[in-house]
C-alpha atoms as a PDB file:
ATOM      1  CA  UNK A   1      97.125  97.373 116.647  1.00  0.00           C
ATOM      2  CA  UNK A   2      99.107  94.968 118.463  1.00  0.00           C
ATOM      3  CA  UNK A   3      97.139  91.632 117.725  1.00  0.00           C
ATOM      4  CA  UNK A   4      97.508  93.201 113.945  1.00  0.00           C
ATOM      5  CA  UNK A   5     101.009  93.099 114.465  1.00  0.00           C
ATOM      6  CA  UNK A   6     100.865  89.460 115.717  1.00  0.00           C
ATOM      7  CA  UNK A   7      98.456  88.114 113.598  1.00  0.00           C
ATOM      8  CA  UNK A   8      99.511  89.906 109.922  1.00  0.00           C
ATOM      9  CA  UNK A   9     102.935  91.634 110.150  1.00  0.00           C
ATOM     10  CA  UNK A  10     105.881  89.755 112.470  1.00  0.00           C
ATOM     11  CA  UNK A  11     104.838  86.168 111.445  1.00  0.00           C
ATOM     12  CA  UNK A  12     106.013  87.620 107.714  1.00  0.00           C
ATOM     13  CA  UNK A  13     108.838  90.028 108.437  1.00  0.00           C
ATOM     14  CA  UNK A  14     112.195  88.325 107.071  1.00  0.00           C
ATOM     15  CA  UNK A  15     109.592  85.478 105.702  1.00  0.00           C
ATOM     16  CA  UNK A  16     107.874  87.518 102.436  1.00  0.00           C
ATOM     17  CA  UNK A  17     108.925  85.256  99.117  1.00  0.00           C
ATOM     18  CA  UNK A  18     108.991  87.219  95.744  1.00  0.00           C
ATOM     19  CA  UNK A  19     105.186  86.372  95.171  1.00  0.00           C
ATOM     20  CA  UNK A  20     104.537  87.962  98.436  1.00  0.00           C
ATOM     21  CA  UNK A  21     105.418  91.340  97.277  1.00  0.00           C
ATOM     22  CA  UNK A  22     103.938  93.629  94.477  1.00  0.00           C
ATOM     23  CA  UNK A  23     104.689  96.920  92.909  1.00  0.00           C
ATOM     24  CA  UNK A  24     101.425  98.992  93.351  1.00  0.00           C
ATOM     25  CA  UNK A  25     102.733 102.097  91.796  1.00  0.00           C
ATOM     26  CA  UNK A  26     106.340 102.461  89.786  1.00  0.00           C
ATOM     27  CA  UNK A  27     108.633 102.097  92.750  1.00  0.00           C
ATOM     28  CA  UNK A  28     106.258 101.615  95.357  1.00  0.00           C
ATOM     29  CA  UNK A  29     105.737  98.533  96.852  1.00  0.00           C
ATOM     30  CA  UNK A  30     103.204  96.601  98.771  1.00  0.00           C
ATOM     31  CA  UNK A  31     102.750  93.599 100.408  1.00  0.00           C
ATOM     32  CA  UNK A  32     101.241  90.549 101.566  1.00  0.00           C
ATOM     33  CA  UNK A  33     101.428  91.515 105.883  1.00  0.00           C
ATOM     34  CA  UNK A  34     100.051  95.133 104.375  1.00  0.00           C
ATOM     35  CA  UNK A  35      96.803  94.249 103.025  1.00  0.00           C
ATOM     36  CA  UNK A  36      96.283  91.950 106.069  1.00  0.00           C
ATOM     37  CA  UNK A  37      96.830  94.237 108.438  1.00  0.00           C
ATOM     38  CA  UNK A  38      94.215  96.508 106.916  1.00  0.00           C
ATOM     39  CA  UNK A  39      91.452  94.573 106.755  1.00  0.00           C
ATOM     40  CA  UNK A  40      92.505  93.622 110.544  1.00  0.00           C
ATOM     41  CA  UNK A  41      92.351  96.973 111.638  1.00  0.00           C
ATOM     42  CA  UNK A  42      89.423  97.868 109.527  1.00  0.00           C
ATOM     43  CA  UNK A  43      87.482  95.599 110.960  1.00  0.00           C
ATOM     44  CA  UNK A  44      88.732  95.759 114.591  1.00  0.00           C
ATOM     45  CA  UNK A  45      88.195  99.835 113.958  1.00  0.00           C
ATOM     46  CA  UNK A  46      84.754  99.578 113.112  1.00  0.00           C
ATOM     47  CA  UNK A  47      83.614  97.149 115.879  1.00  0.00           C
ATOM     48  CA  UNK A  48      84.827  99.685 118.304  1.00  0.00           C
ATOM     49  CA  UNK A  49      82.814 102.682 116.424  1.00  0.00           C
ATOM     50  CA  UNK A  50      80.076 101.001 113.963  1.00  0.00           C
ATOM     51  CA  UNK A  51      79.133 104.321 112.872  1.00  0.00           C
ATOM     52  CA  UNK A  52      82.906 105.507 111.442  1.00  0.00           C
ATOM     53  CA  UNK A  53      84.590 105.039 108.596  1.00  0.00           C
ATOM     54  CA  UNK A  54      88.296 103.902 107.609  1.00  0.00           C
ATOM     55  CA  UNK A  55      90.461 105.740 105.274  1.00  0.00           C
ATOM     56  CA  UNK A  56      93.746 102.884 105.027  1.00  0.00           C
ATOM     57  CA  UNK A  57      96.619 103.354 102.705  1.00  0.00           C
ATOM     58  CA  UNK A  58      95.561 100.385 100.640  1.00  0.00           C
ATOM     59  CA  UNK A  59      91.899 100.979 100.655  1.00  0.00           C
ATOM     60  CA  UNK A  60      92.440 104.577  98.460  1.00  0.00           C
ATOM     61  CA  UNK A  61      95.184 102.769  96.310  1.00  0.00           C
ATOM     62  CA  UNK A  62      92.265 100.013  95.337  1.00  0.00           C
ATOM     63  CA  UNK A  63      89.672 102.879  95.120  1.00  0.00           C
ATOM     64  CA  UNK A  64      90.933 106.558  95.650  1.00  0.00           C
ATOM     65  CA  UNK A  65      87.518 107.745  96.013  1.00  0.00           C
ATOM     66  CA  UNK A  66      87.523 106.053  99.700  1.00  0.00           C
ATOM     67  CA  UNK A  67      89.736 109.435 100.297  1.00  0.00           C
ATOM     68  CA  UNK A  68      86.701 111.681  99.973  1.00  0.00           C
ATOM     69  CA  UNK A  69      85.524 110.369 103.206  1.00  0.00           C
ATOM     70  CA  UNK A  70      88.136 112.684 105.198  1.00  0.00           C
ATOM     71  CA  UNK A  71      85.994 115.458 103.940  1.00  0.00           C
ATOM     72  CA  UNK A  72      82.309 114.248 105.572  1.00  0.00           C
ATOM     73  CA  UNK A  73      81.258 115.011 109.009  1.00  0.00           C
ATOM     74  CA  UNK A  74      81.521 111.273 109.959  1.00  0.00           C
ATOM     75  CA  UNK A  75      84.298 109.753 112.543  1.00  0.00           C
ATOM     76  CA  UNK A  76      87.177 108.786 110.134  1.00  0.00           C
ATOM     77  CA  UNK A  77      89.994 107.007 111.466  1.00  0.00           C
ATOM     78  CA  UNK A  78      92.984 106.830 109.281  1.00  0.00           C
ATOM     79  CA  UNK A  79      95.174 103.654 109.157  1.00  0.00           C
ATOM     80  CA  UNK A  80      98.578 102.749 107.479  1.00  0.00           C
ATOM     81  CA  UNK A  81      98.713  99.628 108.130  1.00  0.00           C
ATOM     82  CA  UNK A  82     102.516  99.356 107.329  1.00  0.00           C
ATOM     83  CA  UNK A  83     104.484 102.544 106.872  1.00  0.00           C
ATOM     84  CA  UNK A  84     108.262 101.561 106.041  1.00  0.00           C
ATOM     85  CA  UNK A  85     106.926  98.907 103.289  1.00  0.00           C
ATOM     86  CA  UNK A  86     110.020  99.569 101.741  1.00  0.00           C
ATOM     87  CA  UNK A  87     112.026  98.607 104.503  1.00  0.00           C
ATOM     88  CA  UNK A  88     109.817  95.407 105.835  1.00  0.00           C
ATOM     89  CA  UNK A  89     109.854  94.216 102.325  1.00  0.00           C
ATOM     90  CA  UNK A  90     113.676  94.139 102.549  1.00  0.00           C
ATOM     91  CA  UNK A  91     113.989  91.983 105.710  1.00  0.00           C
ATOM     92  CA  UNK A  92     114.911  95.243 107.485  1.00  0.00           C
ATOM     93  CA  UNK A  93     113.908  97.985 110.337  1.00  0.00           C
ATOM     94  CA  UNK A  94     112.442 100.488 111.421  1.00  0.00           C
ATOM     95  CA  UNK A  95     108.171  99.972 110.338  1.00  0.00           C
ATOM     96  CA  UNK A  96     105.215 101.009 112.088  1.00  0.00           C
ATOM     97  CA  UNK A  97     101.786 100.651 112.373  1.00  0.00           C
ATOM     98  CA  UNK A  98     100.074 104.219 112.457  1.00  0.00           C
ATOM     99  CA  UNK A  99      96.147 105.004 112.882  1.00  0.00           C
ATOM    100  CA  UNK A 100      94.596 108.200 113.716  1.00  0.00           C
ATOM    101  CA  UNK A 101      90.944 109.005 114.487  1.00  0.00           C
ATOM    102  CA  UNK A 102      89.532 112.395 113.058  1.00  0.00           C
ATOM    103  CA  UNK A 103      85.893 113.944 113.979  1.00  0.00           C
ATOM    104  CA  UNK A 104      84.817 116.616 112.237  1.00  0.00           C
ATOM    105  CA  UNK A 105      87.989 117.707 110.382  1.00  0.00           C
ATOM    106  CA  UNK A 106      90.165 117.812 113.597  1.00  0.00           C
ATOM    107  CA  UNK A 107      92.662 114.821 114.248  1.00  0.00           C
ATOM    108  CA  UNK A 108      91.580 113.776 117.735  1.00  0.00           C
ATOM    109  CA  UNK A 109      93.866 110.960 118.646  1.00  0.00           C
ATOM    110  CA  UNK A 110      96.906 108.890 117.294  1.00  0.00           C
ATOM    111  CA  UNK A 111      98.815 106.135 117.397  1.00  0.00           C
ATOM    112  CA  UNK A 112     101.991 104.772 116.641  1.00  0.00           C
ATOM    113  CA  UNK A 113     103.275 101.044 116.944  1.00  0.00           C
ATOM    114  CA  UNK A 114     106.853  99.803 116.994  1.00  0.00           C
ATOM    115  CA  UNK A 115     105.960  96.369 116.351  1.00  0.00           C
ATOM    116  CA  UNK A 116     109.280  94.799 117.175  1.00  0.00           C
ATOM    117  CA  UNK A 117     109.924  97.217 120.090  1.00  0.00           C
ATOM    118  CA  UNK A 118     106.685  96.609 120.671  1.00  0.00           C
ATOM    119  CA  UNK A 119     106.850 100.386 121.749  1.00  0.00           C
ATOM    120  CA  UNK A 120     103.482 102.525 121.359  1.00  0.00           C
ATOM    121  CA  UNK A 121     103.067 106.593 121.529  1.00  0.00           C
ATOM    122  CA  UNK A 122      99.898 107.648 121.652  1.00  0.00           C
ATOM    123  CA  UNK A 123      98.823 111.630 121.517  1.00  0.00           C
ATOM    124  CA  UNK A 124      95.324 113.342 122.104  1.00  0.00           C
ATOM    125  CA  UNK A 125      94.150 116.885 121.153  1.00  0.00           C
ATOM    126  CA  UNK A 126      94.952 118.866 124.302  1.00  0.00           C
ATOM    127  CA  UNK A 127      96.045 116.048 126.104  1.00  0.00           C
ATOM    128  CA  UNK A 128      99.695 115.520 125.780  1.00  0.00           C
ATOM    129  CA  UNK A 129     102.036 112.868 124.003  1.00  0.00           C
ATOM    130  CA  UNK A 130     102.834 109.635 125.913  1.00  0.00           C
ATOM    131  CA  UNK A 131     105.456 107.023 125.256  1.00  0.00           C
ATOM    132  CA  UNK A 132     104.131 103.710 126.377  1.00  0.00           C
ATOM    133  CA  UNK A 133     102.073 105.487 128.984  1.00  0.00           C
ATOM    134  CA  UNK A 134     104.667 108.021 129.997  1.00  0.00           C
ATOM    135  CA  UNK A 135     104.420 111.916 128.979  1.00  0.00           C
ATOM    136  CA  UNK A 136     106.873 112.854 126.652  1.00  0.00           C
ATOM    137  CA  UNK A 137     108.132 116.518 125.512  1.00  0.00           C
ATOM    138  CA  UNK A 138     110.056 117.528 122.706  1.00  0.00           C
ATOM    139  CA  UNK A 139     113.256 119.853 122.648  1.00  0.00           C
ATOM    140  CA  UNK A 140     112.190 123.287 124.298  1.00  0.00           C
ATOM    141  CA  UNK A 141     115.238 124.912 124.247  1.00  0.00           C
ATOM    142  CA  UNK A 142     116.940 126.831 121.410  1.00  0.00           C
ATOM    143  CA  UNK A 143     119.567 124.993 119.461  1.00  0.00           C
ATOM    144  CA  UNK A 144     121.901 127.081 117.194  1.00  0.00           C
ATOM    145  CA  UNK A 145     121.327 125.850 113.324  1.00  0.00           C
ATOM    146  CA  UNK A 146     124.640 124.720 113.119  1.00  0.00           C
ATOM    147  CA  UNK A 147     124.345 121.952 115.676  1.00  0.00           C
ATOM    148  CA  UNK A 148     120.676 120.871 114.137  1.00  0.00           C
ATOM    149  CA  UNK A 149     119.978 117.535 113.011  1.00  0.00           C
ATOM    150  CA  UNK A 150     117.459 116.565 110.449  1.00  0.00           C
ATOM    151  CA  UNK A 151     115.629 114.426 107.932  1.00  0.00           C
ATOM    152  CA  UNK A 152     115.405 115.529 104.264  1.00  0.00           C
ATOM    153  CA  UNK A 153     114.561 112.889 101.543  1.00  0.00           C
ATOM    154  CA  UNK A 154     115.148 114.488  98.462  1.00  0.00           C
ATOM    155  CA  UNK A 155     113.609 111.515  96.418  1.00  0.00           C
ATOM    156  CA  UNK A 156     110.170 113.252  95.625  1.00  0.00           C
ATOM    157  CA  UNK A 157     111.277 116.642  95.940  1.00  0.00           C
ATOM    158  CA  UNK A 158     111.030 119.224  93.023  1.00  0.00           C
ATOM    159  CA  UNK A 159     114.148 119.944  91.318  1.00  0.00           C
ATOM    160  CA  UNK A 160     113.865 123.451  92.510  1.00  0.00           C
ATOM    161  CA  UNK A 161     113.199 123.094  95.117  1.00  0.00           C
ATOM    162  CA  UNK A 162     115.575 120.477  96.059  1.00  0.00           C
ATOM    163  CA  UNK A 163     118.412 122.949  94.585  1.00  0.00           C
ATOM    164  CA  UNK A 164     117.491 125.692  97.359  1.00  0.00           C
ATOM    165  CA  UNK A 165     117.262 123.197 100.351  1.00  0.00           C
ATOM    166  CA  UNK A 166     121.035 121.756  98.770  1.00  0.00           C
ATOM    167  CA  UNK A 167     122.456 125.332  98.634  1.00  0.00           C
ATOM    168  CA  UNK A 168     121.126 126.025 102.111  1.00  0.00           C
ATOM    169  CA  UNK A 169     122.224 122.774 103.587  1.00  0.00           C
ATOM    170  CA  UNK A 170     125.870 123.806 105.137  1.00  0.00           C
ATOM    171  CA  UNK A 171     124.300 126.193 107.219  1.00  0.00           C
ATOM    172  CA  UNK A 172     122.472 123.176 109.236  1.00  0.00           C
ATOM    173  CA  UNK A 173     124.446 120.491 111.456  1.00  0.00           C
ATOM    174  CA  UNK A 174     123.605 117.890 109.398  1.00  0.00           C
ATOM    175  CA  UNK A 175     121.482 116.550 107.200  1.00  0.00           C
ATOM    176  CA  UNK A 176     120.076 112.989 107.482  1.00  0.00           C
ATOM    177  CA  UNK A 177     118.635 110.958 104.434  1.00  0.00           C
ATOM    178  CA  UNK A 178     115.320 109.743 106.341  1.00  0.00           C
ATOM    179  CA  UNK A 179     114.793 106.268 107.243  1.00  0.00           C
ATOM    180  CA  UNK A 180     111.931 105.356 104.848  1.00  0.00           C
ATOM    181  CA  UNK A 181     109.369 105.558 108.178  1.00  0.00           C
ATOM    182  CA  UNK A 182     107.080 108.400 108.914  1.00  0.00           C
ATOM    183  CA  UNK A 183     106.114 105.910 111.983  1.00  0.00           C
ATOM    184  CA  UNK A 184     110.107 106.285 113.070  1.00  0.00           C
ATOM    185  CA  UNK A 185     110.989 109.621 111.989  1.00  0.00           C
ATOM    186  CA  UNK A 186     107.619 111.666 113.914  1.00  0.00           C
ATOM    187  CA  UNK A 187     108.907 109.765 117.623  1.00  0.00           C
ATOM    188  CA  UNK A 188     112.470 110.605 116.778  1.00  0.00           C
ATOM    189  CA  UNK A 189     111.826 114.463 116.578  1.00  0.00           C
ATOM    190  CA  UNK A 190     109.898 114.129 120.103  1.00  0.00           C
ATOM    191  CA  UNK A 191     112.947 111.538 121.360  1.00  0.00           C
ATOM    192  CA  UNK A 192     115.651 114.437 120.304  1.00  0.00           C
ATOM    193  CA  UNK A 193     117.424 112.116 118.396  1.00  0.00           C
ATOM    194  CA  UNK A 194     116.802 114.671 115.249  1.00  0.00           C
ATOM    195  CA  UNK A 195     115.624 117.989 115.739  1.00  0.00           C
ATOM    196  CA  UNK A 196     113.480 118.601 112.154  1.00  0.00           C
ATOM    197  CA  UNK A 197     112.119 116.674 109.089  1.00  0.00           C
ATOM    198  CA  UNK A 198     111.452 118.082 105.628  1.00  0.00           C
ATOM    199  CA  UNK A 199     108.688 115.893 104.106  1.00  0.00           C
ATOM    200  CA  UNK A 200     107.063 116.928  99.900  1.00  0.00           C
ATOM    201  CA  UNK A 201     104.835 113.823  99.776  1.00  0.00           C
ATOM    202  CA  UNK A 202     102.074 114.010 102.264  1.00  0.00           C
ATOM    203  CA  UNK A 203      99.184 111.735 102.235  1.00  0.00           C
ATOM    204  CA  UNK A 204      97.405 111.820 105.197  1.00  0.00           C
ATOM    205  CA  UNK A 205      98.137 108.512 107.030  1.00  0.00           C
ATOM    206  CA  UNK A 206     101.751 108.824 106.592  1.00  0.00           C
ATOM    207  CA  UNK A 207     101.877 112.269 108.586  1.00  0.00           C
ATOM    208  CA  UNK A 208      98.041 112.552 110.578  1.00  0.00           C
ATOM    209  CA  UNK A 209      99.152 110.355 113.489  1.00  0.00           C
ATOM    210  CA  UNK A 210     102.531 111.677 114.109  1.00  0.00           C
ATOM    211  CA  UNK A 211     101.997 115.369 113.448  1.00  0.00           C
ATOM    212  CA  UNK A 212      99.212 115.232 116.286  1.00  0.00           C
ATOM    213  CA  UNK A 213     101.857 113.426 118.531  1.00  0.00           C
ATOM    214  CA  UNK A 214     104.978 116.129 117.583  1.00  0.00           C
ATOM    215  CA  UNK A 215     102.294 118.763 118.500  1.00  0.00           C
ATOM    216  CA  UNK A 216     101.087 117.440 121.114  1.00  0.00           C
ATOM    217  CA  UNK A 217     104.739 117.113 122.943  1.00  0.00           C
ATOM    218  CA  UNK A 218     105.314 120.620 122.110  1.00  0.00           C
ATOM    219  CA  UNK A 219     106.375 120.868 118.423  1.00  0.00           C
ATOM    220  CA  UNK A 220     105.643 122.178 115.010  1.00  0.00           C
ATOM    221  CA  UNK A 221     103.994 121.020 112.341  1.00  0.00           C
ATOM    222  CA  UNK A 222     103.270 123.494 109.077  1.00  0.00           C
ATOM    223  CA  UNK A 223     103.349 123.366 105.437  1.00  0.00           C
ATOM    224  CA  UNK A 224     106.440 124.916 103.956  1.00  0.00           C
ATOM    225  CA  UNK A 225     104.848 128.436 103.630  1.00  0.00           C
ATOM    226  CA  UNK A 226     103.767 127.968 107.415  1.00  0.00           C
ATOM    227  CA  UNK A 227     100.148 127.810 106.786  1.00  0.00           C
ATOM    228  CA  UNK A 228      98.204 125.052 109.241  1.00  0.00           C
ATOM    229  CA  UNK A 229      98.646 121.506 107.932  1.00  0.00           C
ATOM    230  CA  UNK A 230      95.196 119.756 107.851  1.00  0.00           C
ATOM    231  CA  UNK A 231      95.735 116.059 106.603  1.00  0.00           C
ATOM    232  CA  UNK A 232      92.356 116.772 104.627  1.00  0.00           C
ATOM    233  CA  UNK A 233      94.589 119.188 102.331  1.00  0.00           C
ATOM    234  CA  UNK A 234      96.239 117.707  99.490  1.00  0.00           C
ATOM    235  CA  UNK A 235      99.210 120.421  99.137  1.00  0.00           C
ATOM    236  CA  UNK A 236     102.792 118.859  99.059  1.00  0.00           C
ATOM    237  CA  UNK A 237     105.000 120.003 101.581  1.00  0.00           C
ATOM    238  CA  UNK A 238     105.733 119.873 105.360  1.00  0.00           C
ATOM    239  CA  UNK A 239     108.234 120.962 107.743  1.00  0.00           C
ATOM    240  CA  UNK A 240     108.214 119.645 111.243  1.00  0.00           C
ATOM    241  CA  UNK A 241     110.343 120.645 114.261  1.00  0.00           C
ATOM    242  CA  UNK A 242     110.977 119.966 117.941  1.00  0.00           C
ATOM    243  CA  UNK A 243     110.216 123.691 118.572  1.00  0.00           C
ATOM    244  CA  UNK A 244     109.417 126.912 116.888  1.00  0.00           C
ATOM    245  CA  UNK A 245     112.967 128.573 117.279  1.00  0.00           C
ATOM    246  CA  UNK A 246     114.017 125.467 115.133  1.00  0.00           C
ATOM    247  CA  UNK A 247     111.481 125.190 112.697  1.00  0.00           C
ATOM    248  CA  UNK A 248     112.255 129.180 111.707  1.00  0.00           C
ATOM    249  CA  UNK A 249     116.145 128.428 112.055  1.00  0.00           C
ATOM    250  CA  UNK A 250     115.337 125.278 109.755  1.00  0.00           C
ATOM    251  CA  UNK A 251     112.813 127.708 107.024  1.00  0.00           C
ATOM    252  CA  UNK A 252     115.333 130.219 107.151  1.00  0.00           C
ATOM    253  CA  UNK A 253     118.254 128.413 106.492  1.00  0.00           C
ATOM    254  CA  UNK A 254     116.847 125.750 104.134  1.00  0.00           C
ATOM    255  CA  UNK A 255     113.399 127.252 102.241  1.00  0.00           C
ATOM    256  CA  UNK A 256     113.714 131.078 102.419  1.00  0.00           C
ATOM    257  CA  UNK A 257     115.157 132.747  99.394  1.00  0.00           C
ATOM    258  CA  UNK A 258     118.341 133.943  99.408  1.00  0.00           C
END
């Protein structure tokens, strides 16, 4: 993930000319340092398990069939190659490099890459969360909902439900407007510098790698009805938390009729 970075992503960030970037799907865009780093990591990925197979952001948007693979009994690692597009595209912070390795329906491992901070967290089923090496633990104790912090974009959110979230939203601290990163906003639950995030879109390599890690440092990660989330599943809808008295102060307050 690192040489990736070198090689594909930093020699481009603040560099990308118009040509360099592309909209892939009406206000999405991709670019240049993206599709790089895939085929980087794709290749680097396989070398290290021949027998597995890659499910990368840009790989299902050129064929979405390559998403099917998620549901075989093979070694699948998932890759986004550049989450925060948005943001690198714009000469601006924060972006990520996020892969996660699945066998047999069951995320095993993750990884997430600051590529400027060159910081890396890395979680493994029943094995903790580690910052560069170092354990890490999210927020045990209980926080009262009017001193929580959290992430809900509201850009892909149903109009009705965006409406209840909007009525519910005085009750919480504070609302935050995301930072375009699932790679940033999954380490800042663990860090405590927000407490929850709201999420509707959820393809699997934006939220596989750092719902193992939030889980693995003691949070909570379910779909907005509080069934299991299994990145396999193609239901909208997440809501992650530091702990499990603030995910049900964050469902109550935000999701539960009223």
């Amino acid at each position: 993930m690192r040489r990736t970075a070198a090689d594909a992503i930093l020699p481009m960030f603040q560099r990308l000319n118009d040509s360099d970037v592309t909209e892939k799907a009406p206000g999405e865009v991709v670019t240049v340092a993206d599709r790089r780093a895939e085929e980087l990591l794709d290749a680097g990925l396989r070398r290290l398990l021949p027998d597995s197979e890659v499910v990368g952001e840009e790989g299902v948007a050129a064929d979405p069939t390559v998403l099917e693979r998620l549901g075989g009994s093979a070694q699948v690692w998932l890759v986004d190659p550049l989450d925060g597009t948005a943001n690198f595209a714009a000469g601006r912070q924060p972006f990520a490099v996020m892969v996660a390795l699945r066998r047999a329906g069951v995320t095993e491992l993750s990884w997430i890459l600051d590529p400027i901070a060159d910081t890396l967290m890395l979680a493994g089923v029943g094995a903790g969360a580690y910052r560069d090496g170092v354990a890490v633990r999210s927020a045990a104790e209980s926080i009262a909902v009017e001193r929580l912090r959290g992430v809900v974009p509201t850009r892909f959110l149903p109009p009705d439900l965006r409406e209840t979230i909007l009525a519910g939203a005085p009750r919480i601290g504070k609302i935050l407007p995301g930072q375009h990163c699932a790679g940033r906003e999954y380490p800042d639950i663990v860090a405590g510098r927000q407490h929850f995030a709201i999420f509707w879109r959820t393809l699997p390599w934006d939220h596989a790698p750092g719902a193992l890690l939030v889980e693995e440092a003691g949070g909570v990660v379910r779909r907005l009805d509080g069934s299991a989330y299994d990145p396999a599943d193609d239901r909208a809808g997440l809501l992650v938390a530091a702990n499990e008295q603030i995910w049900d102060a964050v469902h109550t307050a935000l999701l539960s009729p009223r």
